[in-house]
N, C-alpha and C. Protein backbone atom coordinates (compact mmCIF):
# COMPACT_ATOMS: atom_id res chain seq x y z
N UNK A 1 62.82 229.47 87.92
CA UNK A 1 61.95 229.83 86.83
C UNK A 1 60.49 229.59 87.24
N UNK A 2 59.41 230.62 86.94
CA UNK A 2 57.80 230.57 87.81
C UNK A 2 57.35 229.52 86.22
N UNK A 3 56.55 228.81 86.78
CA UNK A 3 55.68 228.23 86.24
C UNK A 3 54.60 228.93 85.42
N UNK A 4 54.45 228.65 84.24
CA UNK A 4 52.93 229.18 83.69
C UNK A 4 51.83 228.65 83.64
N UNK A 5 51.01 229.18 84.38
CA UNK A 5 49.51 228.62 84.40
C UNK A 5 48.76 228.72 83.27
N UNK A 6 48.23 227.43 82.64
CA UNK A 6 47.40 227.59 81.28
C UNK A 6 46.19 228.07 81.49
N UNK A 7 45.48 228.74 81.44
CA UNK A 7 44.03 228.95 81.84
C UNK A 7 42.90 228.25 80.62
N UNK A 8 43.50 227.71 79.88
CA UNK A 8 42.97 227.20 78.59
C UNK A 8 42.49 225.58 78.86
N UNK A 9 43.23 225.23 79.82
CA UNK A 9 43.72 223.74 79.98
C UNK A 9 42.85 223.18 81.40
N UNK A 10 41.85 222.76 81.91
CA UNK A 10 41.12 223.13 83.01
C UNK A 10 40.64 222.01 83.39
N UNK A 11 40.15 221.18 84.22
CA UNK A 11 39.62 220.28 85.24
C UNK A 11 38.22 221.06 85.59
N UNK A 12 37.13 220.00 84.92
CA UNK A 12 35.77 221.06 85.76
C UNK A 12 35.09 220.73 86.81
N UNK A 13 34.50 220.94 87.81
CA UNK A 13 33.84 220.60 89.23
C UNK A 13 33.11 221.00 89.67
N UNK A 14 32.43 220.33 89.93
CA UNK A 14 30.95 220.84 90.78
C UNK A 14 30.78 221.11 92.18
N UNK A 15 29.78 222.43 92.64
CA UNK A 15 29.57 222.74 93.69
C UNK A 15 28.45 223.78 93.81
N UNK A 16 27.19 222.61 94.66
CA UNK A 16 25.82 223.26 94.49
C UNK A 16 25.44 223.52 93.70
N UNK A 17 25.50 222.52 92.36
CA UNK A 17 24.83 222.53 90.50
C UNK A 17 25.73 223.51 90.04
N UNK A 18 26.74 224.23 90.75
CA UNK A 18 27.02 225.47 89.89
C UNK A 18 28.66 224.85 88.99
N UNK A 19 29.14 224.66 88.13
CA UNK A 19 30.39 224.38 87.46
C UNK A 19 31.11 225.65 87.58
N UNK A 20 32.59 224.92 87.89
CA UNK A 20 34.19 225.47 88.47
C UNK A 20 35.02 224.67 87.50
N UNK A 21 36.29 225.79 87.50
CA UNK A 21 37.26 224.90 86.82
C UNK A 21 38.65 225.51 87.45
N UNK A 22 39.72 224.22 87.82
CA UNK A 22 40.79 225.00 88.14
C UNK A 22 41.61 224.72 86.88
N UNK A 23 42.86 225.59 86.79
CA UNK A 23 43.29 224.89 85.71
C UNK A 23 44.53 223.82 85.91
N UNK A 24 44.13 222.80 84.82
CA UNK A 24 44.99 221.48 85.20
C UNK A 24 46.26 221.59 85.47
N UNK A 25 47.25 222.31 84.96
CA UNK A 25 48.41 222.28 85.91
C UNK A 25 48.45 222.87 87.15
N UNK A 26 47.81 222.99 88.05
CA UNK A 26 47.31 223.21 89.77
C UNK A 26 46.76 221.98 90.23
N UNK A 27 46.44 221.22 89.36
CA UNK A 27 46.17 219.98 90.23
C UNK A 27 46.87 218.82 90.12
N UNK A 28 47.22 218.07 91.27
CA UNK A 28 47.75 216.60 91.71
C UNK A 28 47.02 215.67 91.39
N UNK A 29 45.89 215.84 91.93
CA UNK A 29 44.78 214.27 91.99
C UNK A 29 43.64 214.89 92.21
N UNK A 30 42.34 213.65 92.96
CA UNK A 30 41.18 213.44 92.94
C UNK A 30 41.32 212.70 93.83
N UNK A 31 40.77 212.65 94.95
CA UNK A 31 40.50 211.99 95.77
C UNK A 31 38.95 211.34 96.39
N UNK A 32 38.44 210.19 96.50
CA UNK A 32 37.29 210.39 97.90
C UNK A 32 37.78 211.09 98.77
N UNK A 33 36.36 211.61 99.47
CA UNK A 33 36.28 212.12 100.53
C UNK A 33 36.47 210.95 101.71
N UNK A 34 37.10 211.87 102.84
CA UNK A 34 37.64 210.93 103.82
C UNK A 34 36.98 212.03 104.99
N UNK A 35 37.45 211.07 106.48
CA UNK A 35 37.17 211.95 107.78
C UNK A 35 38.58 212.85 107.76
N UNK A 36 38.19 214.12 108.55
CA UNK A 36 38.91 215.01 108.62
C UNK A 36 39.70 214.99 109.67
N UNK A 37 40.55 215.80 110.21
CA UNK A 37 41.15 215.58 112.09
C UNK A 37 41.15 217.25 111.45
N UNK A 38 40.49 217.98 112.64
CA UNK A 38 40.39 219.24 113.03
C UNK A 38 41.88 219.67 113.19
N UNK A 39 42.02 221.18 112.48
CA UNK A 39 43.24 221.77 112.84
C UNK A 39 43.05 222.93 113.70
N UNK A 40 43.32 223.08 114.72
CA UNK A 40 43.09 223.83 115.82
C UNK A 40 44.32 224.99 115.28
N UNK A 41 43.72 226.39 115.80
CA UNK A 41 44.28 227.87 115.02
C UNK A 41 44.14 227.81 113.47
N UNK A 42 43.57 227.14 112.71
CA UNK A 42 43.74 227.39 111.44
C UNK A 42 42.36 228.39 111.19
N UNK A 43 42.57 228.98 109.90
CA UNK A 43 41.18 229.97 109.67
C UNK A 43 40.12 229.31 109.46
N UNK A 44 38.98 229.61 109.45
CA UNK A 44 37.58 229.36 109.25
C UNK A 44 37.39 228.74 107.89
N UNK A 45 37.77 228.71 107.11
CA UNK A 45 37.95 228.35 105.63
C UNK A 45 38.42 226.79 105.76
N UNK A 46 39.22 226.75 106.68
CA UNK A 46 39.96 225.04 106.95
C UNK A 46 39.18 224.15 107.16
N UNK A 47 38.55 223.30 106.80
CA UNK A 47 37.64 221.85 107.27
C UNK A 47 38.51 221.30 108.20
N UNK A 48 39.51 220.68 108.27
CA UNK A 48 40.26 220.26 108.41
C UNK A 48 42.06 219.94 107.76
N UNK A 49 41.97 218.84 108.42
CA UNK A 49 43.56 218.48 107.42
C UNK A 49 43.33 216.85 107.25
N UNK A 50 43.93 216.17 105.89
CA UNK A 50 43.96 215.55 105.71
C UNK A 50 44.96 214.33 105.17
N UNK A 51 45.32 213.06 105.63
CA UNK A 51 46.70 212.88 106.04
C UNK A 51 46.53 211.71 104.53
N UNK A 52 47.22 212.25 103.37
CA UNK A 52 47.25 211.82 102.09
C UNK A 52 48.66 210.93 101.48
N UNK A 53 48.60 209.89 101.88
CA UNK A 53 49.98 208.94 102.29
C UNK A 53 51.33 209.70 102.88
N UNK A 54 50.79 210.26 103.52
CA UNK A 54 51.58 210.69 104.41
C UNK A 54 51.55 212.17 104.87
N UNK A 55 51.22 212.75 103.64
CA UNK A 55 51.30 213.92 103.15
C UNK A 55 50.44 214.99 103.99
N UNK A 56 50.61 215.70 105.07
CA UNK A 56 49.37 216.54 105.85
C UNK A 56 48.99 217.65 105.12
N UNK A 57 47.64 217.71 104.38
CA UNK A 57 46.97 218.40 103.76
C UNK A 57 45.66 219.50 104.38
N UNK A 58 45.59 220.66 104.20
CA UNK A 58 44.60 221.30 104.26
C UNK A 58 43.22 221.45 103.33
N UNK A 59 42.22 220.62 103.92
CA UNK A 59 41.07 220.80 102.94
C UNK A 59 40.69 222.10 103.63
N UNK A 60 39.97 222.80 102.08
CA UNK A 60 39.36 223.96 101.80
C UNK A 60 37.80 224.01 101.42
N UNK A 61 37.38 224.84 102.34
CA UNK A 61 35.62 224.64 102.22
C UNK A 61 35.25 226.31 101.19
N UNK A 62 35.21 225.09 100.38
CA UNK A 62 35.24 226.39 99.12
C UNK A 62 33.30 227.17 99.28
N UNK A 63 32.90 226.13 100.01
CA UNK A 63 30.92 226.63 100.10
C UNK A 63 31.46 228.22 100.89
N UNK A 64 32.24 228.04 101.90
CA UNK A 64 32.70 229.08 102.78
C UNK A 64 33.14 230.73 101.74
N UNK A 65 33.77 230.42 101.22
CA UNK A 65 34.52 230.72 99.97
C UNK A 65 33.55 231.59 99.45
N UNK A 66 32.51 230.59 98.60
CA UNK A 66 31.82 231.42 97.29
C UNK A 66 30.73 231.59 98.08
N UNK A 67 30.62 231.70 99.27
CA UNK A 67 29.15 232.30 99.95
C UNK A 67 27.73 230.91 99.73
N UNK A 68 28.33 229.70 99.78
CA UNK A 68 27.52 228.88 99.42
C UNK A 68 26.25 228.26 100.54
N UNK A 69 25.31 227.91 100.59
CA UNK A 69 24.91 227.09 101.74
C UNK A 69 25.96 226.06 102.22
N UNK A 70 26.30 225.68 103.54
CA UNK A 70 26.87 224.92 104.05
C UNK A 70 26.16 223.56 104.34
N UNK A 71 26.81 222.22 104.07
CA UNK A 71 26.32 220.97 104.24
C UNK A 71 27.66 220.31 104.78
N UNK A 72 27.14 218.96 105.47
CA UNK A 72 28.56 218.45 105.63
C UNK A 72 28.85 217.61 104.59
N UNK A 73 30.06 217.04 104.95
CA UNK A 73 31.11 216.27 103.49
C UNK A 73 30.39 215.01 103.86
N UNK A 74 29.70 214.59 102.32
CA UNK A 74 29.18 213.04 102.21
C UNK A 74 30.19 212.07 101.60
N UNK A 75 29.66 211.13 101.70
CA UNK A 75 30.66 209.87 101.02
C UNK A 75 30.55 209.74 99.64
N UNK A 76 30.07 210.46 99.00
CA UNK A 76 30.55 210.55 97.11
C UNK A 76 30.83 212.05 97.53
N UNK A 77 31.02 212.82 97.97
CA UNK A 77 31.95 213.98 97.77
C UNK A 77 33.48 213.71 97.63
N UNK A 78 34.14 214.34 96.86
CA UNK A 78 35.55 214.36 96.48
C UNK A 78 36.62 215.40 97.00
N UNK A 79 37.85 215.24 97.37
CA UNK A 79 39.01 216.24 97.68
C UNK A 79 39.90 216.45 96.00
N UNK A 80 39.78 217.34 95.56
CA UNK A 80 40.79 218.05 94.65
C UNK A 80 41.74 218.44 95.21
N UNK A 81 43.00 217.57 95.17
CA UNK A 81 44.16 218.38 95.57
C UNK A 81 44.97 218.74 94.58
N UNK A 82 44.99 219.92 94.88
CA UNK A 82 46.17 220.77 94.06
C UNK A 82 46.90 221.50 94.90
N UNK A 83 48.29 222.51 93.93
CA UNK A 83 49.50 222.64 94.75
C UNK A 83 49.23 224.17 94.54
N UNK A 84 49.27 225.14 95.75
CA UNK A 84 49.36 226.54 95.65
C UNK A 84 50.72 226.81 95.25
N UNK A 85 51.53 227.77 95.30
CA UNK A 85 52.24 228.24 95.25
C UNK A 85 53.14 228.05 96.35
N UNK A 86 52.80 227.98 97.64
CA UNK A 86 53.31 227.75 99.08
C UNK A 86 53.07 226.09 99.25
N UNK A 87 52.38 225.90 99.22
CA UNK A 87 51.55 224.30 99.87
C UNK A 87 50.30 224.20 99.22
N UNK A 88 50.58 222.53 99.39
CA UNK A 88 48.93 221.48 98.53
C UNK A 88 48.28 222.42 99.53
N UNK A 89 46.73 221.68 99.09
CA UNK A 89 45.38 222.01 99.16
C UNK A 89 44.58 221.15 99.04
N UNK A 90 43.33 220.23 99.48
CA UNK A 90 42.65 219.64 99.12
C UNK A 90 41.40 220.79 99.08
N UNK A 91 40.51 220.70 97.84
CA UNK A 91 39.57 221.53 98.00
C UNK A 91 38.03 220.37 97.92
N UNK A 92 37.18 221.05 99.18
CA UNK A 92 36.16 220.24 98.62
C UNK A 92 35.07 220.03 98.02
N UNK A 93 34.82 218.87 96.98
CA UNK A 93 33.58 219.62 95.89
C UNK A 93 32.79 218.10 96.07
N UNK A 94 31.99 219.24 95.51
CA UNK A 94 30.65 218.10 95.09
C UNK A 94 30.82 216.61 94.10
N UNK A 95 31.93 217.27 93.07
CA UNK A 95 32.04 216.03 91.91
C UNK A 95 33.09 216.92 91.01
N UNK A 96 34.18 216.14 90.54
CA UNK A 96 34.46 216.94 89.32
C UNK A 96 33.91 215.67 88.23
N UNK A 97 34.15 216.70 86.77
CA UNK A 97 33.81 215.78 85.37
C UNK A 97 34.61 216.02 84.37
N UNK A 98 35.38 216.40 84.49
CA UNK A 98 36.30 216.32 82.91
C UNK A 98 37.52 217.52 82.52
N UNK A 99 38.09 216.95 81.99
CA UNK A 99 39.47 217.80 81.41
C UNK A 99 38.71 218.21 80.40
N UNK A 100 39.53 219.57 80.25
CA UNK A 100 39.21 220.13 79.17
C UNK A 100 40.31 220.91 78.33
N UNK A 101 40.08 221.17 76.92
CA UNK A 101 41.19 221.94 76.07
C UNK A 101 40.58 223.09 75.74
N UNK A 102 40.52 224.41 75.58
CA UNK A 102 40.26 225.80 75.00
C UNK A 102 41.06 226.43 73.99
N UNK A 103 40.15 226.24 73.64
CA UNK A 103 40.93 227.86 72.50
C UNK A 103 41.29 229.21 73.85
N UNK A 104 42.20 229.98 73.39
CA UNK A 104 42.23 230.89 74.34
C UNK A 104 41.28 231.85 74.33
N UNK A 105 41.06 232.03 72.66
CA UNK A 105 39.55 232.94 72.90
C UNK A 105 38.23 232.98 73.26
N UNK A 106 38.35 231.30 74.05
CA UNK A 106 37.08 230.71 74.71
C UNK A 106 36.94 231.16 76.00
N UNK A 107 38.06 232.17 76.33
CA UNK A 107 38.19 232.53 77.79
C UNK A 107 38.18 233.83 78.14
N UNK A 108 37.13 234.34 79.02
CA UNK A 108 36.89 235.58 79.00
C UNK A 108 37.72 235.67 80.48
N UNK A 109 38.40 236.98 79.98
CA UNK A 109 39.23 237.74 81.18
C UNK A 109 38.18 238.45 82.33
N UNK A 110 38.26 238.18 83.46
CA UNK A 110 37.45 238.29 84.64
C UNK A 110 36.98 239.98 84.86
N UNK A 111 37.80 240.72 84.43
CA UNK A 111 37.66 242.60 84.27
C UNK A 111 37.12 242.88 83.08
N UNK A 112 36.59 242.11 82.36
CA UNK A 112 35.52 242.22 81.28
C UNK A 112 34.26 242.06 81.43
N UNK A 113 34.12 241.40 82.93
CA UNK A 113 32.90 241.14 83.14
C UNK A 113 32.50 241.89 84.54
N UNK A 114 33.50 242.00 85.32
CA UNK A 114 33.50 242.31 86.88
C UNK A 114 34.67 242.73 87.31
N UNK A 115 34.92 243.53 87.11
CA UNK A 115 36.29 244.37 88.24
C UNK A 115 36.63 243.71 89.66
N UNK A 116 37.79 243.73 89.85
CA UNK A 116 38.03 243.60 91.24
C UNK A 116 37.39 241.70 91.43
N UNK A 117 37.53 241.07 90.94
CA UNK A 117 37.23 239.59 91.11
C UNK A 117 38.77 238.74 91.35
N UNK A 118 39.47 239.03 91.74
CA UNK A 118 40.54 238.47 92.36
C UNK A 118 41.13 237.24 92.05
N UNK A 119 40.58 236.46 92.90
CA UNK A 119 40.51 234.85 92.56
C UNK A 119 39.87 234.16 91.39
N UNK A 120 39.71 235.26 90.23
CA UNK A 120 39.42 234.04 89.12
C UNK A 120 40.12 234.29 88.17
N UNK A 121 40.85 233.66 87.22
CA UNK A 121 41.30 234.00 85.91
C UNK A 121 40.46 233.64 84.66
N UNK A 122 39.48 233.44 84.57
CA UNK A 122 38.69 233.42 83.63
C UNK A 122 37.49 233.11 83.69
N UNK A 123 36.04 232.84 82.98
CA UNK A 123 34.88 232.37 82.61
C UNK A 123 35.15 231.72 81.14
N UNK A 124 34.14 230.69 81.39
CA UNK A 124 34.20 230.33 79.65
C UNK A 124 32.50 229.55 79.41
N UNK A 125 32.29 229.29 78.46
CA UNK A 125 31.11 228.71 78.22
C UNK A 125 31.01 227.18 78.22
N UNK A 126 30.41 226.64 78.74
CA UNK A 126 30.09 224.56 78.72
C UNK A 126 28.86 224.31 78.65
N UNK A 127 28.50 223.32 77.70
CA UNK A 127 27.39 223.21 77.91
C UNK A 127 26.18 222.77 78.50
N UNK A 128 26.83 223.02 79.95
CA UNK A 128 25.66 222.83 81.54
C UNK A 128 25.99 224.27 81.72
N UNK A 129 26.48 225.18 81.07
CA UNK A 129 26.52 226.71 81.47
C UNK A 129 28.00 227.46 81.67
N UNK A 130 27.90 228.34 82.51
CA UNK A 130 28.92 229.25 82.48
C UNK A 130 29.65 228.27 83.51
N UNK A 131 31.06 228.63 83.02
CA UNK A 131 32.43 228.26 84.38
C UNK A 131 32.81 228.90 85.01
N UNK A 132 33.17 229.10 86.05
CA UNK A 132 34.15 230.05 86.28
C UNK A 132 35.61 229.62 86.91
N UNK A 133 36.48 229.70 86.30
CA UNK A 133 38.15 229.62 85.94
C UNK A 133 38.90 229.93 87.41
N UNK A 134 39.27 229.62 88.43
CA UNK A 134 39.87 229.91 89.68
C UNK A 134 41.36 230.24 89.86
N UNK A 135 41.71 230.55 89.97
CA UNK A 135 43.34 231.12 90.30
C UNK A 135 43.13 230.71 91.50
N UNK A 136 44.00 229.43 91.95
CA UNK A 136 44.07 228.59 92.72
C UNK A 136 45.57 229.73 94.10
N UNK A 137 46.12 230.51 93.18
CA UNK A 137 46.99 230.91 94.04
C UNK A 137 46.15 232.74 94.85
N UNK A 138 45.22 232.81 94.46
CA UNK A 138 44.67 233.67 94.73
C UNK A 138 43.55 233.72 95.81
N UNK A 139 42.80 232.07 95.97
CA UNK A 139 41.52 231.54 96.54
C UNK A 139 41.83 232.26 98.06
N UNK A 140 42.93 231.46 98.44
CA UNK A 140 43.51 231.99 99.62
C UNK A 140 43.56 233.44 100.10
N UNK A 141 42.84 234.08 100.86
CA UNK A 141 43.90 235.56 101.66
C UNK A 141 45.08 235.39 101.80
N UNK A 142 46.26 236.38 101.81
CA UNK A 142 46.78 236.22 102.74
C UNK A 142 47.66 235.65 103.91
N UNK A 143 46.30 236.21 104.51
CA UNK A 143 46.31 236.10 105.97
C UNK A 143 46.37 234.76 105.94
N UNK A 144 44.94 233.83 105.31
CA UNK A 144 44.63 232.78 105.72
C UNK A 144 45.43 231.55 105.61
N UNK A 145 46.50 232.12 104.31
CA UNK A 145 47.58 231.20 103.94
C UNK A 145 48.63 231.04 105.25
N UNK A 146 48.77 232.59 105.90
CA UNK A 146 50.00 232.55 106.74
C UNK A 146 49.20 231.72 108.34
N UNK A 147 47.82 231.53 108.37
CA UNK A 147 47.61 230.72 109.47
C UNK A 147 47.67 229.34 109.11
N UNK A 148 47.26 228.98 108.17
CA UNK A 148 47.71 227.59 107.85
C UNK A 148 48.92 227.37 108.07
N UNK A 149 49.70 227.97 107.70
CA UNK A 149 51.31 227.38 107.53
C UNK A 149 51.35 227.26 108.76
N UNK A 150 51.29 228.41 109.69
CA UNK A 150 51.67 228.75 111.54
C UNK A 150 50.80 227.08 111.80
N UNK A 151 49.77 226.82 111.73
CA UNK A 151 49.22 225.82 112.39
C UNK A 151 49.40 223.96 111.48
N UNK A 152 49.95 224.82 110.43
CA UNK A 152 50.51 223.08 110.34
C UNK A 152 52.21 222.85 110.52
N UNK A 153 52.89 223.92 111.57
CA UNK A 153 54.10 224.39 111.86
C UNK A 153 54.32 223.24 112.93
């Protein structure tokens, strides 16, 4: 039986002042940021991997992602790990701040605003500004999913 993703139900996070939200059943935890160990063949998107009591994880450089300036990972930066569909994820952000509950009509469907936006399932309004809602099983290509797996094989 597939799981339903609430898009109503959301975790919000920061990256480069701009607010993200995945939605809370996609995520595990919160982590500090830690050192990485390089994964050799993985895609460009991979920071690394990260070894989470035991657990070998792929952090995700989401700056890569949304076309962001690139900085490196400081020591109050955080890993969001959540679970794709295939395999966790640590993603890395600036800060998250809070759970949240929605009305569903607080959530604007992504082809109402922009066609062809893939990876998001929604926008909604907060008041530091607009969100935008991630489809955590979507962030990924692909492709980029099937090199991860090959290189954490």
């Amino acid at each position: 039986m597939e799981e339903t993703i609430d898009p109503t139900h959301l975790l919000i996070f920061a990256l480069d002042g701009q607010r993200y939200a995945l939605p809370l059943a996609a995520v595990d935890r919160v982590v500090r940021a830690a050192a990485l160990t390089p994964l050799p063949k993985a895609p460009e998107i991979v920071l690394g991997v990260l070894d989470l009591q035991g657990e070998i994880i792929p952090v995700i450089n989401l700056r890569k992602r949304f076309r962001l300036p690139e900085r490196p990972i400081g020591c109050d930066d955080q890993f969001l790990v959540a679970r794709t569909a295939k395999f966790p994820v640590a993603l890395a952000v600036d800060s998250t701040h809070e759970v949240v509950r929605l009305s569903p009509e607080a959530v604007v469907k992504p082809e109402a605003i922009v066609p062809g936006t893939g990876h998001l399932c929604g926008v909604t309004r907060h008041a530091d500004g607009l969100v935008l809602i991630h489809d955590l099983d979507t962030l990924l290509f692909p492709d980029e999913e099937l090199q991860i797996a090959e290189a954490l094989a």
